[in-house]
N, C-alpha and C. Protein backbone atom coordinates (compact mmCIF):
# COMPACT_ATOMS: atom_id res chain seq x y z
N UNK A 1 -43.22 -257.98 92.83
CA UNK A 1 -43.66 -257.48 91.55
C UNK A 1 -44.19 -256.05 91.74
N UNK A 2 -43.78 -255.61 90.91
CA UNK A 2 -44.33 -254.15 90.78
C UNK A 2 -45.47 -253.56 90.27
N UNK A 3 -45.92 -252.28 89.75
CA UNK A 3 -47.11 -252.32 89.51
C UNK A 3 -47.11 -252.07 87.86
N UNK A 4 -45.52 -251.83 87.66
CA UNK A 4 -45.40 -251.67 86.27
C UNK A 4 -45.66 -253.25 85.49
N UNK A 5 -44.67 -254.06 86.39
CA UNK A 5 -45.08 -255.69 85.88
C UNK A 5 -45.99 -255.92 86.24
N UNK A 6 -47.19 -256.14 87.59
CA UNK A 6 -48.03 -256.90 87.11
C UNK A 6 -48.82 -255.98 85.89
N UNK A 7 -48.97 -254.67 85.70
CA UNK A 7 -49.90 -254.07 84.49
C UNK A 7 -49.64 -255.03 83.13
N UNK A 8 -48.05 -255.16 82.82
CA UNK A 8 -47.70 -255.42 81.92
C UNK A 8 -48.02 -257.52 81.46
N UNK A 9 -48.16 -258.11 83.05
CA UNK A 9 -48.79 -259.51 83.30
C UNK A 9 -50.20 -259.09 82.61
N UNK A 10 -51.24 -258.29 83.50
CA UNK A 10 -51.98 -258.57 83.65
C UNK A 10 -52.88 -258.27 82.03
N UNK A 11 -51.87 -257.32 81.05
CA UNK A 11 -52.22 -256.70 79.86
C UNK A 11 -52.05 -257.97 79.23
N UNK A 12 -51.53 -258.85 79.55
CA UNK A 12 -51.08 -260.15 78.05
C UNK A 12 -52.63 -260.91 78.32
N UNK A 13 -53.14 -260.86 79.53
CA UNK A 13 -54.58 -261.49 79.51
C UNK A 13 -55.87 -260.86 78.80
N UNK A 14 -55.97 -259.62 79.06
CA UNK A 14 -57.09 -258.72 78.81
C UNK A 14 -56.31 -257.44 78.12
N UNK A 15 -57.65 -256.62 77.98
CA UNK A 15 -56.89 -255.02 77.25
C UNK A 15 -56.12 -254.66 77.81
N UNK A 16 -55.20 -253.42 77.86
CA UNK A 16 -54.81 -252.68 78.27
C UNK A 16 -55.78 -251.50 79.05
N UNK A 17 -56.64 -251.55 78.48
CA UNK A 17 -58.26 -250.41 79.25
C UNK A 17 -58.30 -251.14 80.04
N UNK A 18 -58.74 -252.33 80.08
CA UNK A 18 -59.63 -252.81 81.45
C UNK A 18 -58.36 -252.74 82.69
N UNK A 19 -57.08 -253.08 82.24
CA UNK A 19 -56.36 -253.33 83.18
C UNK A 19 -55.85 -252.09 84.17
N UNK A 20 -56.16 -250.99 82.91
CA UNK A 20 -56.40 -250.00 83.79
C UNK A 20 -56.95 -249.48 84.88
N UNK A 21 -58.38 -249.78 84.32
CA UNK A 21 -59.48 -249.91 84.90
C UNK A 21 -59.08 -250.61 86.40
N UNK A 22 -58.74 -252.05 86.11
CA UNK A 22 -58.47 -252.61 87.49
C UNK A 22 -57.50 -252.36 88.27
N UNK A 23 -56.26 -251.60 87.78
CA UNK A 23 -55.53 -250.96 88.86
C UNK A 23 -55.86 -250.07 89.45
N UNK A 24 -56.48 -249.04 88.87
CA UNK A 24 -57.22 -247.90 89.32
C UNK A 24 -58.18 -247.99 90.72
N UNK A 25 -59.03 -248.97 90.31
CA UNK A 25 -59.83 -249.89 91.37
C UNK A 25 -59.62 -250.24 92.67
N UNK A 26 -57.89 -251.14 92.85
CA UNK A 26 -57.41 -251.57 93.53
C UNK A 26 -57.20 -250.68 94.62
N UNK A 27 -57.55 -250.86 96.01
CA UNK A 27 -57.51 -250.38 97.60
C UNK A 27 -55.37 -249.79 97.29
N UNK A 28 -54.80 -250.73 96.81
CA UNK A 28 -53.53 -249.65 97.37
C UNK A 28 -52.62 -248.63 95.92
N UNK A 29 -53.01 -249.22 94.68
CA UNK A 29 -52.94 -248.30 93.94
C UNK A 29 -53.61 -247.13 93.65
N UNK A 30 -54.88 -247.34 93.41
CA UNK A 30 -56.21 -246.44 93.08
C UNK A 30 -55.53 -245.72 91.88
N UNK A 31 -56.27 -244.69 91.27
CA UNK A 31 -56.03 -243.41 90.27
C UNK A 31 -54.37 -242.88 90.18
N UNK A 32 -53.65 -243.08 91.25
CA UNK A 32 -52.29 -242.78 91.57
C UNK A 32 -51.23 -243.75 90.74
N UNK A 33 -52.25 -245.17 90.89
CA UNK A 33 -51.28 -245.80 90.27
C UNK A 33 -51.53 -246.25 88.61
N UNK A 34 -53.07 -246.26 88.98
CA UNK A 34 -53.75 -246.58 87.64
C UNK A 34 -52.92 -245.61 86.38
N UNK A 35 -53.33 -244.23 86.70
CA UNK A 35 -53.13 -243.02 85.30
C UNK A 35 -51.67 -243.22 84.82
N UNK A 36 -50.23 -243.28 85.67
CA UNK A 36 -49.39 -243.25 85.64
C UNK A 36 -48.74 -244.46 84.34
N UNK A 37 -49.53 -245.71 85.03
CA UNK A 37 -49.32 -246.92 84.49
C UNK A 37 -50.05 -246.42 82.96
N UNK A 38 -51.24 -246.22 82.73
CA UNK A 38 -51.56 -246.15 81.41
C UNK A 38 -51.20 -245.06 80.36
N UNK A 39 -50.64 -244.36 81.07
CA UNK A 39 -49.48 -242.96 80.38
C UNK A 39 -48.14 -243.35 79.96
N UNK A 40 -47.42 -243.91 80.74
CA UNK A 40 -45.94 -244.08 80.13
C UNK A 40 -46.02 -245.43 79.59
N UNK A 41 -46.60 -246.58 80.61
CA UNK A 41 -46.57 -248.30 79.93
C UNK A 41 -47.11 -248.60 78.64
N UNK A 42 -48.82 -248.05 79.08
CA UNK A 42 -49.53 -248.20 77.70
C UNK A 42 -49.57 -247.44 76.67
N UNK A 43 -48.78 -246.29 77.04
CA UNK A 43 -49.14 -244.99 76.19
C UNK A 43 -50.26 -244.40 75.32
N UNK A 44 -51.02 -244.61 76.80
CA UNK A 44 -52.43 -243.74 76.38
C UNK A 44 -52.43 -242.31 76.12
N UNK A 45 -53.15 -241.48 75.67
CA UNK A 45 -53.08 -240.00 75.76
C UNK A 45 -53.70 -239.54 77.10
N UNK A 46 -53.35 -238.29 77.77
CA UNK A 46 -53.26 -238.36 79.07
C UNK A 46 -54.86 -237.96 79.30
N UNK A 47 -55.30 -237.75 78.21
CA UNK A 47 -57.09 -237.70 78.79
C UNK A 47 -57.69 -239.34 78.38
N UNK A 48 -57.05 -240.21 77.87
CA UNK A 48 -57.45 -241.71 77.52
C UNK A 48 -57.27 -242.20 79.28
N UNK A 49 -56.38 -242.21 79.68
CA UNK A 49 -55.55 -242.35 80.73
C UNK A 49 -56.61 -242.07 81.54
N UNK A 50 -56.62 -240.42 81.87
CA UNK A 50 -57.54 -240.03 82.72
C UNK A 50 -58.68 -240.65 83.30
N UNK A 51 -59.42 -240.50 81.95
CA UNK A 51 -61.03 -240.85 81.91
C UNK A 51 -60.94 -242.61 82.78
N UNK A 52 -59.39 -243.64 82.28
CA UNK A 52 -60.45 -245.12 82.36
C UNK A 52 -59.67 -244.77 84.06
N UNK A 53 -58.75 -244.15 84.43
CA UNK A 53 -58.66 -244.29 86.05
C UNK A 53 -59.69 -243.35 86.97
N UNK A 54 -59.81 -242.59 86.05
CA UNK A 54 -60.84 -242.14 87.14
C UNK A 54 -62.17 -242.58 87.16
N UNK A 55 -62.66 -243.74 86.29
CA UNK A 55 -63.76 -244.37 86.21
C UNK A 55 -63.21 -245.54 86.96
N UNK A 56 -61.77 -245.83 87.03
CA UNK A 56 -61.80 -247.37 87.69
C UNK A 56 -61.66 -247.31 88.92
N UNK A 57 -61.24 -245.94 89.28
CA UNK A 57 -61.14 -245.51 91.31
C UNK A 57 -62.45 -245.11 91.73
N UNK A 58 -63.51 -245.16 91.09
CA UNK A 58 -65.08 -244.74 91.24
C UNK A 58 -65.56 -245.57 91.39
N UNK A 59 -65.12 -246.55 90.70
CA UNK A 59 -66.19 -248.19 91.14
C UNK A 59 -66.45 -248.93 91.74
N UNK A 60 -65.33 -249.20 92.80
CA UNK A 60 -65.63 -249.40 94.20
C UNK A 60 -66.34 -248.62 95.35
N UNK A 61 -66.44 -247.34 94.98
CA UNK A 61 -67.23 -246.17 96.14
C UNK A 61 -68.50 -246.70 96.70
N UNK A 62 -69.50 -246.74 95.55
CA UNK A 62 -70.61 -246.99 96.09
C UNK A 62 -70.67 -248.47 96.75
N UNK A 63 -70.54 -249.27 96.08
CA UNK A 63 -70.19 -250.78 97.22
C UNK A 63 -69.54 -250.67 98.53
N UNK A 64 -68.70 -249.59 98.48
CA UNK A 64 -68.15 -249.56 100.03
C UNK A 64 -68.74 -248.75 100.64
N UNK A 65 -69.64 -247.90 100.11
CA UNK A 65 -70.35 -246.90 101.01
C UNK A 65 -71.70 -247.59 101.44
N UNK A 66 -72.00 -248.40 100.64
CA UNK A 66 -73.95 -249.11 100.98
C UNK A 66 -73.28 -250.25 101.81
N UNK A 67 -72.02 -250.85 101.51
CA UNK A 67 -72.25 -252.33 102.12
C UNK A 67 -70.78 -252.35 102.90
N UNK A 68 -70.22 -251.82 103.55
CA UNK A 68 -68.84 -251.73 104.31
C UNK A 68 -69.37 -251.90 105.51
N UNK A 69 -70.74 -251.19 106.27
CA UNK A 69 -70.89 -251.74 107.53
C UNK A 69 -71.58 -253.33 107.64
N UNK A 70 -72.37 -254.04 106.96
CA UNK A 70 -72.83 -255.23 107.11
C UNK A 70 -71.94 -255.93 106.45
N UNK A 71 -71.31 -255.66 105.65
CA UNK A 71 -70.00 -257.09 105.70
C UNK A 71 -68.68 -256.87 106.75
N UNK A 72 -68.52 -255.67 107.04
CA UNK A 72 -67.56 -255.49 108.11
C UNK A 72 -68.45 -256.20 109.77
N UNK A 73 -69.20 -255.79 110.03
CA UNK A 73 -69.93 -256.71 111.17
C UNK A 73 -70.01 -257.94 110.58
N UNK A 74 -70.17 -258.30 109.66
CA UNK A 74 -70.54 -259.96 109.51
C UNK A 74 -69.52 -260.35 109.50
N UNK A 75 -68.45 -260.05 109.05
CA UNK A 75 -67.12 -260.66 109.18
C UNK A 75 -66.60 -260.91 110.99
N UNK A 76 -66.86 -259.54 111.16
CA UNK A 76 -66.07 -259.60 113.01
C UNK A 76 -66.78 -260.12 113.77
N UNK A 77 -68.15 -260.82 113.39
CA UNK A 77 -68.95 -261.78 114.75
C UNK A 77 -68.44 -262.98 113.64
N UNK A 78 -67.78 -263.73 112.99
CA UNK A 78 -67.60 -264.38 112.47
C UNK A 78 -65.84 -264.67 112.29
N UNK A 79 -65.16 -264.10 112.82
CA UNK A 79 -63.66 -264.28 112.66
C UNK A 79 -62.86 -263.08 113.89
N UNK A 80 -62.14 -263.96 114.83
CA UNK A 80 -61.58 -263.12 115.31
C UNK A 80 -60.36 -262.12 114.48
N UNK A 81 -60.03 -262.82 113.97
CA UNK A 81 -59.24 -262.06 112.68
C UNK A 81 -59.85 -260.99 112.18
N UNK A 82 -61.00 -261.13 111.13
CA UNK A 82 -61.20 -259.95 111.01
C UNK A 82 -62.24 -258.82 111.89
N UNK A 83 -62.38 -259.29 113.20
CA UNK A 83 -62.87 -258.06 114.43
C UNK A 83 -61.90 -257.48 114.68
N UNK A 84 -60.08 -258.23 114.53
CA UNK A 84 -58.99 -257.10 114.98
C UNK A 84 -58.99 -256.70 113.91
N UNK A 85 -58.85 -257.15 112.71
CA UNK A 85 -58.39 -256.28 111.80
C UNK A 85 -59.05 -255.14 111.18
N UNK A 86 -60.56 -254.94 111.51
CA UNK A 86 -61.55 -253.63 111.32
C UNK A 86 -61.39 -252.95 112.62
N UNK A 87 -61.14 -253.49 113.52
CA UNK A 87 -60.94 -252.49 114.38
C UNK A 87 -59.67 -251.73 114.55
N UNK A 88 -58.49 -252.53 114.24
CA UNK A 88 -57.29 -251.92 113.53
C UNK A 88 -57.65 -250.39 112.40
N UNK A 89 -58.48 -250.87 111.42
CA UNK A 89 -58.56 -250.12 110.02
C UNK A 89 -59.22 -249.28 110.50
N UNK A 90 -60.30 -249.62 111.19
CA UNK A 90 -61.25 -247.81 111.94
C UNK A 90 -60.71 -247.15 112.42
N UNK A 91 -59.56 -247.86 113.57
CA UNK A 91 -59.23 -246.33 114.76
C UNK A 91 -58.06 -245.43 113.79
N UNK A 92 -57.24 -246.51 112.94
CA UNK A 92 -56.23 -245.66 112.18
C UNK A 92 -57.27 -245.09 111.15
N UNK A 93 -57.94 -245.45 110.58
CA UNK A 93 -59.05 -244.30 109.78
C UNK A 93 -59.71 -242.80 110.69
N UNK A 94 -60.16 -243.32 111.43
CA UNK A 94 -60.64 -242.02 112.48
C UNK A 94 -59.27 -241.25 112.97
N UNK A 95 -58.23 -241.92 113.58
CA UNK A 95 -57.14 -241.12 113.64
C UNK A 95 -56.44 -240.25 112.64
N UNK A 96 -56.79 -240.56 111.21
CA UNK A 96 -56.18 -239.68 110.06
C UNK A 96 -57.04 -239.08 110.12
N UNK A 97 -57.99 -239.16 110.05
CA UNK A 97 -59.34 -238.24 109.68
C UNK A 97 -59.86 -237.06 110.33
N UNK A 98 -59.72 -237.85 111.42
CA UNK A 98 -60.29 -236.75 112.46
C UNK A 98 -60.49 -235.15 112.69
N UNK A 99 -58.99 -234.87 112.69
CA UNK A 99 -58.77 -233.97 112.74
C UNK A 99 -58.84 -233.01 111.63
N UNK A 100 -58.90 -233.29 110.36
CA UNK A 100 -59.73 -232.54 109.31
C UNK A 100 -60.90 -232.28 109.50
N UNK A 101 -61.53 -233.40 109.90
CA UNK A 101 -63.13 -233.21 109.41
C UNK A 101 -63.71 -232.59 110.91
N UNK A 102 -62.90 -232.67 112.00
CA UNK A 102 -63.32 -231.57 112.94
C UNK A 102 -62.92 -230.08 111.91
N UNK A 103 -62.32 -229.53 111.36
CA UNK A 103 -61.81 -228.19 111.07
C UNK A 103 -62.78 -228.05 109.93
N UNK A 104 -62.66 -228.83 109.30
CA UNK A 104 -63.42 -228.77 107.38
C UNK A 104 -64.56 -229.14 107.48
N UNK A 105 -65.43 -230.21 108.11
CA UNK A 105 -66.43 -230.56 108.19
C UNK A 105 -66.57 -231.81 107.26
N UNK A 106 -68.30 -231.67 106.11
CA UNK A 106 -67.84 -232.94 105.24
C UNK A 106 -67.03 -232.70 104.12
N UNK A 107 -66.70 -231.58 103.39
CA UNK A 107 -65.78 -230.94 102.90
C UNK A 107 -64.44 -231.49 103.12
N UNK A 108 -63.90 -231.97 104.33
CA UNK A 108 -62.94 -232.77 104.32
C UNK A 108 -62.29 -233.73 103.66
N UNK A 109 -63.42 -234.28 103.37
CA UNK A 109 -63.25 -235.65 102.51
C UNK A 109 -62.66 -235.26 101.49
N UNK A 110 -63.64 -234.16 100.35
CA UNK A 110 -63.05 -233.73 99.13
C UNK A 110 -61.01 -233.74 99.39
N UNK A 111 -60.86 -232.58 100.31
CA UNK A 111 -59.30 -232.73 100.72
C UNK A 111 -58.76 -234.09 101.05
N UNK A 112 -59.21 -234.85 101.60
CA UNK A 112 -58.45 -236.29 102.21
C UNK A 112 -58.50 -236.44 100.76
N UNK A 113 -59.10 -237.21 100.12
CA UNK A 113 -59.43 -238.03 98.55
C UNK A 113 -58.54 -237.19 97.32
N UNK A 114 -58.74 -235.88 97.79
CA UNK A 114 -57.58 -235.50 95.97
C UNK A 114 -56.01 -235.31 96.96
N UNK A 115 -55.32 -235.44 97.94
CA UNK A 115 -54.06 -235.39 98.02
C UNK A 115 -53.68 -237.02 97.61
N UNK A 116 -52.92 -236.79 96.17
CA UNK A 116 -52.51 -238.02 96.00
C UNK A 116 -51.21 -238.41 96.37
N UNK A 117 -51.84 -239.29 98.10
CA UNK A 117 -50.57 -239.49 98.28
C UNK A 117 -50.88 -241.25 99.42
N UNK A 118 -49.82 -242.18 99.79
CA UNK A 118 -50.25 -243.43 100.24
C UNK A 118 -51.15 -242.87 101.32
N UNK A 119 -51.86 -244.07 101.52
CA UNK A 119 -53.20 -244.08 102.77
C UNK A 119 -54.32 -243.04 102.66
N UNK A 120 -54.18 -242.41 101.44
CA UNK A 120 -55.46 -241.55 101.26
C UNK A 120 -55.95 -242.08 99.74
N UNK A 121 -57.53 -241.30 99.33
CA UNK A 121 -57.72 -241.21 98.51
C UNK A 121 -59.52 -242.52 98.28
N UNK A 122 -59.82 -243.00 97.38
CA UNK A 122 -61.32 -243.19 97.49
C UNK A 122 -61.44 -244.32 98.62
N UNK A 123 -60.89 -244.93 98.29
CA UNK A 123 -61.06 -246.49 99.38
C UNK A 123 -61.21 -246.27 100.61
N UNK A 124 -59.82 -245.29 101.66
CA UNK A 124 -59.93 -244.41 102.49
C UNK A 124 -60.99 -243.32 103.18
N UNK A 125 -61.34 -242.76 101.95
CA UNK A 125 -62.55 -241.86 102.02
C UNK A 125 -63.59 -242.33 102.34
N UNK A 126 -64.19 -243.52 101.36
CA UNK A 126 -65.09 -243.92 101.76
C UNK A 126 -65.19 -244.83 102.71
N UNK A 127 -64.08 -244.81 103.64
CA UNK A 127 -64.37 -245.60 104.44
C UNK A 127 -64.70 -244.51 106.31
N UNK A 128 -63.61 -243.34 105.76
CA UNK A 128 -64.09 -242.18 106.54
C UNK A 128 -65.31 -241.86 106.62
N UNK A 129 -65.71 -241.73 105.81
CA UNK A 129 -67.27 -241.36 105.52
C UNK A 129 -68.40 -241.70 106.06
N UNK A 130 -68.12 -243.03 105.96
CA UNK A 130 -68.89 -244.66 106.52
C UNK A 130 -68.23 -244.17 108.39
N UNK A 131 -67.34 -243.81 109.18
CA UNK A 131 -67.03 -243.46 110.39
C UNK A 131 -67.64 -242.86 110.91
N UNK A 132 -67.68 -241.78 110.15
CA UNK A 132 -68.10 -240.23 110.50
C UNK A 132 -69.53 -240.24 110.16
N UNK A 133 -70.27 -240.96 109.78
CA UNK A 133 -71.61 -240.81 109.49
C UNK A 133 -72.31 -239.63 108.23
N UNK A 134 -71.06 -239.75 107.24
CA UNK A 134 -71.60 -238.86 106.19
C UNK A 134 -72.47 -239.57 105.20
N UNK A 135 -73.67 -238.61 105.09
CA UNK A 135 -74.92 -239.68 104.12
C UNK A 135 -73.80 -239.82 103.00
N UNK A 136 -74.57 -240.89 102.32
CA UNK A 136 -73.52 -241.86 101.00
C UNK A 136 -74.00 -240.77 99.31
N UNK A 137 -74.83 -240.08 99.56
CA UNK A 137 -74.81 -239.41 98.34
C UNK A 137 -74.03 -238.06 98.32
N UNK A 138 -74.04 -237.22 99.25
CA UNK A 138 -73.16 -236.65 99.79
C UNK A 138 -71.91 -236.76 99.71
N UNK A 139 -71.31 -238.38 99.98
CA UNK A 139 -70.08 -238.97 100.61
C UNK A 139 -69.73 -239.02 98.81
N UNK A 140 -70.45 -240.03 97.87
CA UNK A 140 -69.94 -240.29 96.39
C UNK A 140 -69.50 -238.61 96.00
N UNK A 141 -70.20 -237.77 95.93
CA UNK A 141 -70.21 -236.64 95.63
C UNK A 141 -68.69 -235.95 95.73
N UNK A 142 -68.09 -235.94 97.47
CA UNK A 142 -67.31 -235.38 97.47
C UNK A 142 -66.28 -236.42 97.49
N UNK A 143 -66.49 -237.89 97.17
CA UNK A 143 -65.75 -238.80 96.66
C UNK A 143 -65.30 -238.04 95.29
N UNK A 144 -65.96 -238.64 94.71
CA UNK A 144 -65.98 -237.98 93.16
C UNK A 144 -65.64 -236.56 92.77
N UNK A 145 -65.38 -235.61 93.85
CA UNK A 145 -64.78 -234.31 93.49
C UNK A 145 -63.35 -234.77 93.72
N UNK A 146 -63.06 -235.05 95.26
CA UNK A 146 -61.68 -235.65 95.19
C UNK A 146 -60.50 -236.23 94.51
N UNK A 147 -61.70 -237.36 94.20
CA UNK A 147 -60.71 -238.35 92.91
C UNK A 147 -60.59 -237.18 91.43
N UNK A 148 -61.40 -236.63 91.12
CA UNK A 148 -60.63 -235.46 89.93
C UNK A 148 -60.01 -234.66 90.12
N UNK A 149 -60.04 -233.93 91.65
CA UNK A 149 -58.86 -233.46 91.78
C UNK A 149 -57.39 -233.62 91.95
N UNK A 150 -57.93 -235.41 92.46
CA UNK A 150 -56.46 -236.28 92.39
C UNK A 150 -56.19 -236.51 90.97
N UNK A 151 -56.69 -236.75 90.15
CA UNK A 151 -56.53 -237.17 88.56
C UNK A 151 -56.08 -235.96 87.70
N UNK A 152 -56.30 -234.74 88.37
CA UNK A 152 -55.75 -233.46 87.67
C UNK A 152 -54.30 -233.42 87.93
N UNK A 153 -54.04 -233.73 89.45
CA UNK A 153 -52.88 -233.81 89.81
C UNK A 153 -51.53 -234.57 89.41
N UNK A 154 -52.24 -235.45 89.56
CA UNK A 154 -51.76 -236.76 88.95
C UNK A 154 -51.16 -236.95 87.58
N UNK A 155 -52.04 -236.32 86.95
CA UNK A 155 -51.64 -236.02 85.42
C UNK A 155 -51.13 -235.00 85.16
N UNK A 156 -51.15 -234.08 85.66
CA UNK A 156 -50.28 -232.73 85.36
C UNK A 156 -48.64 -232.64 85.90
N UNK A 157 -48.49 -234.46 86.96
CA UNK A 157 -47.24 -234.09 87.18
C UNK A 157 -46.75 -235.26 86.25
N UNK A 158 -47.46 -236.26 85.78
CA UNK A 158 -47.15 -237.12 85.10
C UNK A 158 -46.69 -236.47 83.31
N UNK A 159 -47.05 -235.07 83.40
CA UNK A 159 -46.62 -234.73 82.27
C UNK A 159 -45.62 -233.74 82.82
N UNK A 160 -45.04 -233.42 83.65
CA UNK A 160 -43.54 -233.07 84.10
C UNK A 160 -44.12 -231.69 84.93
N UNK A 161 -45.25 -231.17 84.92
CA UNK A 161 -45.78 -229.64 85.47
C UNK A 161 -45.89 -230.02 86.75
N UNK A 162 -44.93 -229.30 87.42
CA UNK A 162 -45.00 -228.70 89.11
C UNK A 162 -45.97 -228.26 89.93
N UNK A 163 -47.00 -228.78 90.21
CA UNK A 163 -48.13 -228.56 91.08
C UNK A 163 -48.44 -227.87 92.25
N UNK A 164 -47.04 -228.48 92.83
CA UNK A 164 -46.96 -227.33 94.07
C UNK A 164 -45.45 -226.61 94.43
């Protein structure tokens, strides 16, 4: 299933907003997939659009920034499963990362989070963030610059304009 069908599943249950909202949300769509879906499927106007994905790729930040290290440890002394599988998700997180945020600093992030493209963007970020030891108000901050610069993007090609 795609993300056009489940939107279009998940719209016969609830609004069309919220479902936005919850694609937007989601770790592998985020804002990329959210705006797109509520522009051509639902045919929102592209600032209707805007506003509920970039509020629904925001709402997971702070939960993953206060609580990603004590449920990630509680999980890996509790499941060998998930000790490989965070330790999997860190080193490939620090391995994308790295090398920006040696050059850019915390400024990085802003760049990782608005290229809208797979394996980047808030979920990612804030999980860089949480690596690298960037304080979490700081981290939402240049979360939240990111994701509008991804949502500018996003929407400006979703209305046919060439970005780069």
């Amino acid at each position: 299933m795609d993300i056009t069908q489940f939107a279009k599943v998940l719209s016969e249950k609830i609004s069309p907003e919220l479902t936005t909202i919850i694609i937007s949300a989601l770790p592998v769509s985020e804002l990329r997939g959210g705006l797109p879906v509520a522009f051509f499927v639902f045919k929102f106007s592209i600032y209707k659009a805007f506003f509920l994905s970039f509020v629904g790729n925001l709402i997971p930040v702070l939960p993953l920034l206060y609580f990603l290290e004590s449920v990630s440890n509680f999980l890996s002394k509790k499941s060998k499963f998930f000790e490989k599988f965070f330790n999997w998700l860190f080193e490939r997180t620090r391995k994308k990362f790295y090398r920006k945020y040696e050059i850019y600093g915390d400024i990085a992030l802003i760049l990782f989070v608005a290229i809208p493209l797979p394996t980047t963007g808030a979920w990612t970020g804030s999980l860089a963030a949480f690596l690298f030891g960037i304080k979490r108000l700081p981290s939402f901050l240049f979360i939240t610059i990111g994701v509008l610069i991804a949502g500018i993007v996003v929407s400006l090609t979703s209305l046919g304009i060439r970005c780069f």
